[in-house]
N, C-alpha and C. Protein backbone atom coordinates (compact mmCIF):
# COMPACT_ATOMS: atom_id res chain seq x y z
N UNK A 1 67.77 44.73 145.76
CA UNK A 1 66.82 45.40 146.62
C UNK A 1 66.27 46.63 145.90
N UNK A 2 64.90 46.66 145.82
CA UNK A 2 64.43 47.93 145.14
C UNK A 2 63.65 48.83 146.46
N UNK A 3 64.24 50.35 146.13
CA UNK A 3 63.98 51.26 147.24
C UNK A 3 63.12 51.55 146.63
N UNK A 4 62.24 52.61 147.51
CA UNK A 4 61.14 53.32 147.02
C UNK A 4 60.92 54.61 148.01
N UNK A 5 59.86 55.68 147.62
CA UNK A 5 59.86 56.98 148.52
C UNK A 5 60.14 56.05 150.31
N UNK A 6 58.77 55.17 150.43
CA UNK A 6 58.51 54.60 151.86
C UNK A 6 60.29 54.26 152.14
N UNK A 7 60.96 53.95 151.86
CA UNK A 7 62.17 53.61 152.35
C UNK A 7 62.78 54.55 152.74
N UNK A 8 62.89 55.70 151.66
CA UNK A 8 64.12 57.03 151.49
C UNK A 8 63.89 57.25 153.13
N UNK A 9 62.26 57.51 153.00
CA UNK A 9 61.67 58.51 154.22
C UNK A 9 62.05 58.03 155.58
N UNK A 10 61.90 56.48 155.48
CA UNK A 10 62.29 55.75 156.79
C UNK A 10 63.82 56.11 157.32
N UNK A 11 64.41 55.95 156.17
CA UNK A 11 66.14 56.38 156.81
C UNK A 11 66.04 57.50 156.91
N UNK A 12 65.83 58.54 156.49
CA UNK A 12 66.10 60.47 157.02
C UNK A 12 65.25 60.68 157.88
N UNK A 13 63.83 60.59 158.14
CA UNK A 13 63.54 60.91 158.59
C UNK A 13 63.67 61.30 160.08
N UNK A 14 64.52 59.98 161.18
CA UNK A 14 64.94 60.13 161.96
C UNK A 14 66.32 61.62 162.02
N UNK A 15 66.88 61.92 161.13
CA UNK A 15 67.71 62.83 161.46
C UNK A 15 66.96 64.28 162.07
N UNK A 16 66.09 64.94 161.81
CA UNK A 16 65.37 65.99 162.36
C UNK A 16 65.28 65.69 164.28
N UNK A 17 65.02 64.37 164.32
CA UNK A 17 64.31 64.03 165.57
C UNK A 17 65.88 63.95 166.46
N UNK A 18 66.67 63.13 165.99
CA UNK A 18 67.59 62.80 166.79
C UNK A 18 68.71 64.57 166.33
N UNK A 19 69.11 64.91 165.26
CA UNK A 19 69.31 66.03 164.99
C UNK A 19 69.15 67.15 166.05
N UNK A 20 67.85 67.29 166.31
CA UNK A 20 67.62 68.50 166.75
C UNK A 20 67.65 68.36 168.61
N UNK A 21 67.39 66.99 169.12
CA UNK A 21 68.27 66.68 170.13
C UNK A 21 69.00 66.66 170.17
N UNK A 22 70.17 66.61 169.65
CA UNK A 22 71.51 66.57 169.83
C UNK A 22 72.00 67.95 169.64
N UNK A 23 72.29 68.84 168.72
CA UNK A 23 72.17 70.32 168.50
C UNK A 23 72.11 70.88 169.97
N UNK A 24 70.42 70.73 170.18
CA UNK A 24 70.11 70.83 171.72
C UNK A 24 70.80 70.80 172.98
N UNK A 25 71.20 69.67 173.03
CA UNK A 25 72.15 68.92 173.77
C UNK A 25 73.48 69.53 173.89
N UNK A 26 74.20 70.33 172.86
CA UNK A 26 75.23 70.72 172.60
C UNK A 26 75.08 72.07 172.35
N UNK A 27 73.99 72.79 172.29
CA UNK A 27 73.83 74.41 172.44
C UNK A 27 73.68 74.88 174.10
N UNK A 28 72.79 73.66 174.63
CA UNK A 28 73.21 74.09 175.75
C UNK A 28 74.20 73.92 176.54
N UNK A 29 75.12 72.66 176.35
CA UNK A 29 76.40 73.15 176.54
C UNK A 29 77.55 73.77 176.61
N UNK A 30 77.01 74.09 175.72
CA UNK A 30 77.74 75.59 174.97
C UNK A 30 77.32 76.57 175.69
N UNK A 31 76.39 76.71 176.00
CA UNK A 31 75.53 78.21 177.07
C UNK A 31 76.43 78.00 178.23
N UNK A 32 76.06 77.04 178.77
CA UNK A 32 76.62 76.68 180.01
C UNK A 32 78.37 77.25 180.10
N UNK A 33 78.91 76.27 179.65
CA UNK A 33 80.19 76.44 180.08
C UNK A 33 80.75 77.93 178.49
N UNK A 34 79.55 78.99 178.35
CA UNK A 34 80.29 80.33 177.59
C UNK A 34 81.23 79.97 176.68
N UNK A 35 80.88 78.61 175.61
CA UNK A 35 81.92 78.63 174.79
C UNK A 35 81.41 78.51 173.37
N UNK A 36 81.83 79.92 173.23
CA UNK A 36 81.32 80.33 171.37
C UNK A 36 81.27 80.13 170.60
N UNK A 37 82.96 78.87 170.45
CA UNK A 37 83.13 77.94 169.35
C UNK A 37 82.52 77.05 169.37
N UNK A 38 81.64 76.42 170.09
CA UNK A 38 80.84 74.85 170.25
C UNK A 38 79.59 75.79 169.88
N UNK A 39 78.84 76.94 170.40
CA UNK A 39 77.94 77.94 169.78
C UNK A 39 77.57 77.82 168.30
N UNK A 40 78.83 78.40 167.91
CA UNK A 40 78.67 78.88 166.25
C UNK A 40 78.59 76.91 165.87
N UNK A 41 79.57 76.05 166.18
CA UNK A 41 79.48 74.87 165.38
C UNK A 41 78.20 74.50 165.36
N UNK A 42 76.98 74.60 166.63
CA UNK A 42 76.18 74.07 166.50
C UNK A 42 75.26 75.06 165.38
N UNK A 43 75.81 75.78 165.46
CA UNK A 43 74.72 76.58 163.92
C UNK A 43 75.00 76.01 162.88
N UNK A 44 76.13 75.14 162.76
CA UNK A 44 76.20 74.64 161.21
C UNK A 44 75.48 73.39 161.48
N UNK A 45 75.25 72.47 162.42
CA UNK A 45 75.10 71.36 162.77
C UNK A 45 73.24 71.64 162.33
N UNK A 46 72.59 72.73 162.87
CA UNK A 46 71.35 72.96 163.10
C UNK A 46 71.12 72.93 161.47
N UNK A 47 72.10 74.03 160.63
CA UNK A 47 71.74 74.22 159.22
C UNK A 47 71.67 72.53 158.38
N UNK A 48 72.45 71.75 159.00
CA UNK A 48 72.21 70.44 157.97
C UNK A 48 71.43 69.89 158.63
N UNK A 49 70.55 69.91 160.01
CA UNK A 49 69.69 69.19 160.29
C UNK A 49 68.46 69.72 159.15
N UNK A 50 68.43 71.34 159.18
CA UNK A 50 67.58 71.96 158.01
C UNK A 50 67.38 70.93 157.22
N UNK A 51 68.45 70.89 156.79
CA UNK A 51 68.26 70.15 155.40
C UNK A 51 67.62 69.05 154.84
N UNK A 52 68.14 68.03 156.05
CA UNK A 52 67.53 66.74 156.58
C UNK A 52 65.79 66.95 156.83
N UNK A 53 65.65 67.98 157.04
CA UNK A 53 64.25 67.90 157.73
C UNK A 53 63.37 68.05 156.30
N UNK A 54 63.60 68.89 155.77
CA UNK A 54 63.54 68.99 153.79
C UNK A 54 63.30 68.16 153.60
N UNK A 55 64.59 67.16 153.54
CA UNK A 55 64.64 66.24 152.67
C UNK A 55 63.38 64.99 153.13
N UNK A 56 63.27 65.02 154.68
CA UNK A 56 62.31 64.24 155.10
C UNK A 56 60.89 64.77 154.80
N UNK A 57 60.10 65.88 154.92
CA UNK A 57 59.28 66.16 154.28
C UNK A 57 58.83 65.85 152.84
N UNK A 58 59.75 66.17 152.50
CA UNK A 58 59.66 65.97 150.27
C UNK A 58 59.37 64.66 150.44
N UNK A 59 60.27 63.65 150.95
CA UNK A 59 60.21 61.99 150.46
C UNK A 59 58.63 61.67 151.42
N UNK A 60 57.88 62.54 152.21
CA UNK A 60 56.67 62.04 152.66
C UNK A 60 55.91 61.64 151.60
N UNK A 61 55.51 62.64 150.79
CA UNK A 61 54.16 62.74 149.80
C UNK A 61 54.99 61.17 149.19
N UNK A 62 55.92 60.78 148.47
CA UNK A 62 55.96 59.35 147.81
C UNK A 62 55.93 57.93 148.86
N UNK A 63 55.92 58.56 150.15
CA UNK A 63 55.96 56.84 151.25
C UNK A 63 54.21 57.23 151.68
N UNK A 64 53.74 57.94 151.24
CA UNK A 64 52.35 58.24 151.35
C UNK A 64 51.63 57.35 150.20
N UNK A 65 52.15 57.86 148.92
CA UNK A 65 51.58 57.17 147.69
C UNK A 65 51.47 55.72 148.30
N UNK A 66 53.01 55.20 148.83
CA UNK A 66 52.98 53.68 148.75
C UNK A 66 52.73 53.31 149.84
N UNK A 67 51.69 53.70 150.88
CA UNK A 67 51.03 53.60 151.47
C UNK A 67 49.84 53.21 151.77
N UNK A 68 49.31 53.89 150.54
CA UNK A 68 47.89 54.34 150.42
C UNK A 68 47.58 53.17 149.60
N UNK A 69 48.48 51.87 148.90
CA UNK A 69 47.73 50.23 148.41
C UNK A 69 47.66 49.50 149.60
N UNK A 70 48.62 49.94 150.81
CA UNK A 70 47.80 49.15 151.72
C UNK A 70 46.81 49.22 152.71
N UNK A 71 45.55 48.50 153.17
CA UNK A 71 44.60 48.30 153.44
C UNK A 71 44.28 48.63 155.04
N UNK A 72 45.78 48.28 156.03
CA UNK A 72 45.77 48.03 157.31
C UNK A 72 46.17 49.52 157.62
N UNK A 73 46.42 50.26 156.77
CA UNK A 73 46.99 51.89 157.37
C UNK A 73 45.74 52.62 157.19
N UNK A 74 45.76 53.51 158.34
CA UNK A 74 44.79 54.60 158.51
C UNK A 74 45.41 55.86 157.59
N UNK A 75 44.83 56.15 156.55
CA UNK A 75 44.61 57.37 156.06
C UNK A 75 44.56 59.14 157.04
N UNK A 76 43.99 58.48 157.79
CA UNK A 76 43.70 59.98 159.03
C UNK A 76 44.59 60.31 159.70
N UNK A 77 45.73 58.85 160.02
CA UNK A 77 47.19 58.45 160.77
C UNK A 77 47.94 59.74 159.69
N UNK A 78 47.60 59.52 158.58
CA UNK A 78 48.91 59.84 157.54
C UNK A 78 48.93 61.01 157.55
N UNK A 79 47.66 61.58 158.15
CA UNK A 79 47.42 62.70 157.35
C UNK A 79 47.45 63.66 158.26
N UNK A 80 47.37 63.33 160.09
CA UNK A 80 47.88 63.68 160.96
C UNK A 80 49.28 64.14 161.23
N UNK A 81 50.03 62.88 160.63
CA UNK A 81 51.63 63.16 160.42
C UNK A 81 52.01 63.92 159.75
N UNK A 82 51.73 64.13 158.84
CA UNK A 82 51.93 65.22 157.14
C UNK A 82 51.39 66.37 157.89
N UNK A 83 50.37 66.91 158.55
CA UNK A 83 50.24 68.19 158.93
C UNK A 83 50.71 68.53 159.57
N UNK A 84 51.69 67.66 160.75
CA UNK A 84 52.50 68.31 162.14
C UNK A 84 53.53 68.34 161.64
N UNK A 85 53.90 67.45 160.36
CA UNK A 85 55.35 67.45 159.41
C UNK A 85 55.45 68.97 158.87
N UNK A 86 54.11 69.17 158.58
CA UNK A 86 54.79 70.37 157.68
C UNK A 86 54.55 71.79 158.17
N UNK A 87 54.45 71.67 160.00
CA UNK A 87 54.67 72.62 161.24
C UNK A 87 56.18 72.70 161.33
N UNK A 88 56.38 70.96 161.91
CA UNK A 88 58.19 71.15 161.76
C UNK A 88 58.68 71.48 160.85
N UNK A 89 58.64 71.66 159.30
CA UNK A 89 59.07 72.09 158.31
C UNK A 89 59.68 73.46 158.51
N UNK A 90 58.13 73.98 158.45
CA UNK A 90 58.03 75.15 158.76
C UNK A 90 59.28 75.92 159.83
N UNK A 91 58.68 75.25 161.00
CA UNK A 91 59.62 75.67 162.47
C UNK A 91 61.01 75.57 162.27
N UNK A 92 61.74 74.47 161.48
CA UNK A 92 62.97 74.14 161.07
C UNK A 92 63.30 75.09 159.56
N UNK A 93 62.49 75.33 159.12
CA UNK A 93 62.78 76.51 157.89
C UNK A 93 63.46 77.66 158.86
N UNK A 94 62.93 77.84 159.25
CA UNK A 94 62.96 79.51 160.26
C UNK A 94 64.28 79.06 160.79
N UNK A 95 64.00 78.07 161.86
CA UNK A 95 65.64 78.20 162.36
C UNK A 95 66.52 77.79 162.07
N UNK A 96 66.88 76.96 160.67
CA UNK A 96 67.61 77.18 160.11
C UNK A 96 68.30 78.28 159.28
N UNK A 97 67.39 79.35 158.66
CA UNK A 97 67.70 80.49 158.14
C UNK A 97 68.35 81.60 159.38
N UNK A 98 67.79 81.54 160.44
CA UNK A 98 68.29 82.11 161.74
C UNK A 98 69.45 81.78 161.82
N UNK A 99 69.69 80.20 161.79
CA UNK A 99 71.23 79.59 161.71
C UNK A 99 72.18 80.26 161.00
N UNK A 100 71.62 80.29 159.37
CA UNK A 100 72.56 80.67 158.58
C UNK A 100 72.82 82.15 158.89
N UNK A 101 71.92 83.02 159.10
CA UNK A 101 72.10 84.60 159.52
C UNK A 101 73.37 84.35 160.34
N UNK A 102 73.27 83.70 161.99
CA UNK A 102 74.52 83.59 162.45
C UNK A 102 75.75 83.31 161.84
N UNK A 103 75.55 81.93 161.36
CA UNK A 103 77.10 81.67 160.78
C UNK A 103 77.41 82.69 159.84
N UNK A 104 76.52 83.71 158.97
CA UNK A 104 77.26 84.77 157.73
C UNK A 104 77.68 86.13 159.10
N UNK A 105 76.99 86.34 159.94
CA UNK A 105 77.23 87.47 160.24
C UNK A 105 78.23 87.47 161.86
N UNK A 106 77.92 86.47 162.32
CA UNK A 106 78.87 86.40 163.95
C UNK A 106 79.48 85.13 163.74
N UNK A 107 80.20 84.50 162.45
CA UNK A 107 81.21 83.72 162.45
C UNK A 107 82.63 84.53 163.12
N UNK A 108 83.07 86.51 162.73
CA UNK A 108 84.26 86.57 163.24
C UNK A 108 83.95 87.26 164.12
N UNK A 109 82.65 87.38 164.73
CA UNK A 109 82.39 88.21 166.27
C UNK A 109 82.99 87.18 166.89
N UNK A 110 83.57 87.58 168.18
CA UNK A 110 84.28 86.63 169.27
C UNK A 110 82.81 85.91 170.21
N UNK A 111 81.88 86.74 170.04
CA UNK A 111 81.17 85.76 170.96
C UNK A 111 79.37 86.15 169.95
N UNK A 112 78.53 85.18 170.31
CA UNK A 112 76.97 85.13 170.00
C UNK A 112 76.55 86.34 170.69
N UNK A 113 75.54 87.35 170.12
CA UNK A 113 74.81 88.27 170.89
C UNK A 113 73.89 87.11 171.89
N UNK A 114 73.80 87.83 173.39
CA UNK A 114 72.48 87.29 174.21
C UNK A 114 71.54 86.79 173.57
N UNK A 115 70.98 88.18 173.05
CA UNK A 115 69.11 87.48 172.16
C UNK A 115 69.07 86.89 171.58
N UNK A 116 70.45 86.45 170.51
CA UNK A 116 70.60 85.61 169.81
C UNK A 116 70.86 84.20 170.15
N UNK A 117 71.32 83.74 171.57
CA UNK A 117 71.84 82.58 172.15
C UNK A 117 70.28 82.33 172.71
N UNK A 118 69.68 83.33 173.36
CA UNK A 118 67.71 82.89 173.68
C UNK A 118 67.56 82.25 172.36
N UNK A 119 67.25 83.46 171.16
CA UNK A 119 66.61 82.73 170.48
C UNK A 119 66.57 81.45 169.74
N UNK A 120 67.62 80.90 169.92
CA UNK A 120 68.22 79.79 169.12
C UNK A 120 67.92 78.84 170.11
N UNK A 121 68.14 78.84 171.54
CA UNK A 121 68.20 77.89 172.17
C UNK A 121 66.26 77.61 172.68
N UNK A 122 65.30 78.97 172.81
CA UNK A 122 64.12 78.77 172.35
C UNK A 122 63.93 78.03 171.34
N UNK A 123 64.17 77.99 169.83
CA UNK A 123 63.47 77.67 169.05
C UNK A 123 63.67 75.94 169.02
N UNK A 124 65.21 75.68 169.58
CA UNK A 124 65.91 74.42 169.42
C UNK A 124 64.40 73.63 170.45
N UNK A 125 64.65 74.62 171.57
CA UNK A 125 63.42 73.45 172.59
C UNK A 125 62.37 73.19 172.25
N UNK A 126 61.50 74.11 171.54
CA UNK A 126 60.49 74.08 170.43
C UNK A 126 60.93 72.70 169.29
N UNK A 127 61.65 72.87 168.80
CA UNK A 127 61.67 72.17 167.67
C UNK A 127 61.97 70.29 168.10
N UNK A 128 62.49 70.03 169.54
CA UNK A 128 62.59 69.37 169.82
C UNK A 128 61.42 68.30 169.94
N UNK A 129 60.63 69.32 170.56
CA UNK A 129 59.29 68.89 171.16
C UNK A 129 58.31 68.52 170.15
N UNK A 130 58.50 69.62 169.13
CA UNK A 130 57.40 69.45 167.84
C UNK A 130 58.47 67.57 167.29
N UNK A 131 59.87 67.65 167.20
CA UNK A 131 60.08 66.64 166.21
C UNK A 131 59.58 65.44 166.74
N UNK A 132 59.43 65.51 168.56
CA UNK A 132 59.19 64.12 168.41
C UNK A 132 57.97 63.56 169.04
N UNK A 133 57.09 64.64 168.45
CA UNK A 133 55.95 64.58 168.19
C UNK A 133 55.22 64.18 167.02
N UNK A 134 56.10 64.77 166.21
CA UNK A 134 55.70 64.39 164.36
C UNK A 134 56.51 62.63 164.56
N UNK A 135 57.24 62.31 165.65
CA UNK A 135 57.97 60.89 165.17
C UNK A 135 57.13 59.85 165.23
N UNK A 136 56.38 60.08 166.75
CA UNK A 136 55.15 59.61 167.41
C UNK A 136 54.39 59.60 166.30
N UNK A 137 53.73 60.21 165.75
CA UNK A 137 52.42 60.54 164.92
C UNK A 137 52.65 59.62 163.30
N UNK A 138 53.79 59.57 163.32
CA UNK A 138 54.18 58.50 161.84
C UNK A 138 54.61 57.25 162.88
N UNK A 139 55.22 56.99 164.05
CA UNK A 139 55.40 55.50 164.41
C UNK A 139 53.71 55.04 164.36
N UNK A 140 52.90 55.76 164.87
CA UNK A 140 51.32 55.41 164.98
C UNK A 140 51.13 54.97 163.66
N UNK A 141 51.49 55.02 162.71
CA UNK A 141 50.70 54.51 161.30
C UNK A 141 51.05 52.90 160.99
N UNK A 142 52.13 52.84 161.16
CA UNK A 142 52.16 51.37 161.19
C UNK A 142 52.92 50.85 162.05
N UNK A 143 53.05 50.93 163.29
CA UNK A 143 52.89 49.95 164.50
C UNK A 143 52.30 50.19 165.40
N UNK A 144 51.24 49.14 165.43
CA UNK A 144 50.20 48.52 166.24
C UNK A 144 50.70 48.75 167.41
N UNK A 145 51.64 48.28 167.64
CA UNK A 145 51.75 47.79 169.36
C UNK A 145 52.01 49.29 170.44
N UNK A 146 52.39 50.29 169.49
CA UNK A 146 52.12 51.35 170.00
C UNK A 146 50.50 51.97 170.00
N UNK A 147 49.51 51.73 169.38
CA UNK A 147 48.69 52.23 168.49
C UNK A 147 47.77 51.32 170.24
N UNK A 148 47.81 49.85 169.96
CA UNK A 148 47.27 48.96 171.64
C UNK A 148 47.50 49.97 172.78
N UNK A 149 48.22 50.57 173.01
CA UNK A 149 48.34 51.52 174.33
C UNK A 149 47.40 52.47 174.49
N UNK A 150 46.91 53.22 173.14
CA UNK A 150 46.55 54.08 172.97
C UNK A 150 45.06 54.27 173.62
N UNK A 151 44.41 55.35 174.70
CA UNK A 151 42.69 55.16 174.77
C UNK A 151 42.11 55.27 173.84
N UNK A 152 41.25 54.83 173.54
CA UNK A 152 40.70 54.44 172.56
C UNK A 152 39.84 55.71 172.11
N UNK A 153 39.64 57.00 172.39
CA UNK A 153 39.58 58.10 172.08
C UNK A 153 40.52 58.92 171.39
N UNK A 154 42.23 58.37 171.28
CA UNK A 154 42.88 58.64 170.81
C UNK A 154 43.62 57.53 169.41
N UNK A 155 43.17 56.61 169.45
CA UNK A 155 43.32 55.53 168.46
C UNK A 155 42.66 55.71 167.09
């Protein structure tokens, strides 16, 4: 079996999307039932989604190349995706570095500052929304049967 960028991208890319739901999922649990240690873990959890989200960006530009010989993909699709990709980039740069601030500096505080439990759990809902939005915007490039639903003002 020979891989190529279009492949890499297909397997990581889902980690940002499902990643940053789950994080989500488990920061606010953590809010909820005031427990600091499920808190801080999800800051490490958020920092390798970072990473993932990287790594899914970079492998775009080569599942783009091998894209772009075939005939049935919209170019405007791709190029839609690649610009909201590299919002989430962006958005996931930030809160991941936010992440890491926590884990270097309130790993031996006993508990997360307030503004700091907002801001994380803001940016997480943000980032949620943007990821699976950018997921949408690359399933649109090559499957149709999502693409048939679409009004035709948005197709």
């Amino acid at each position: 079996m020979n891989m190529n960028m279009a492949h890499i991208h297909l397997l990581v890319n889902h980690f940002p999307i499902i990643g940053s739901i789950g994080v989500a999922v488990m920061f606010a649990i953590a809010l909820i039932f005031k427990n600091s240690f499920l808190q801080k873990l999800s800051l490490w959890f958020l920092i390798v989604v970072a990473l993932f989200t990287a790594l899914a960006y970079l492998s775009g530009d080569g599942a783009t190349r091998v894209l772009e010989s075939f005939t049935h993909i919209s170019i405007s699709m791709v190029h839609d995706h690649e610009a909201m990709a590299r919002i989430g980039l962006i958005l996931m740069f930030i809160t991941g570095a936010i992440s890491v601030f926590g884990v270097l500096f309130y790993t031996r505080k006993p508990a997360l500052p307030l503004y700091f439990q907002i801001l994380v759990m803001a940016l997480l809902i943000i980032s949620v929304g943007v990821f699976i939005y950018i997921g949408y915007l690359g399933g649109l490039i090559n499957h149709p049967e999502i693409r048939a639903s679409l009004p035709a003002w948005l197709a």
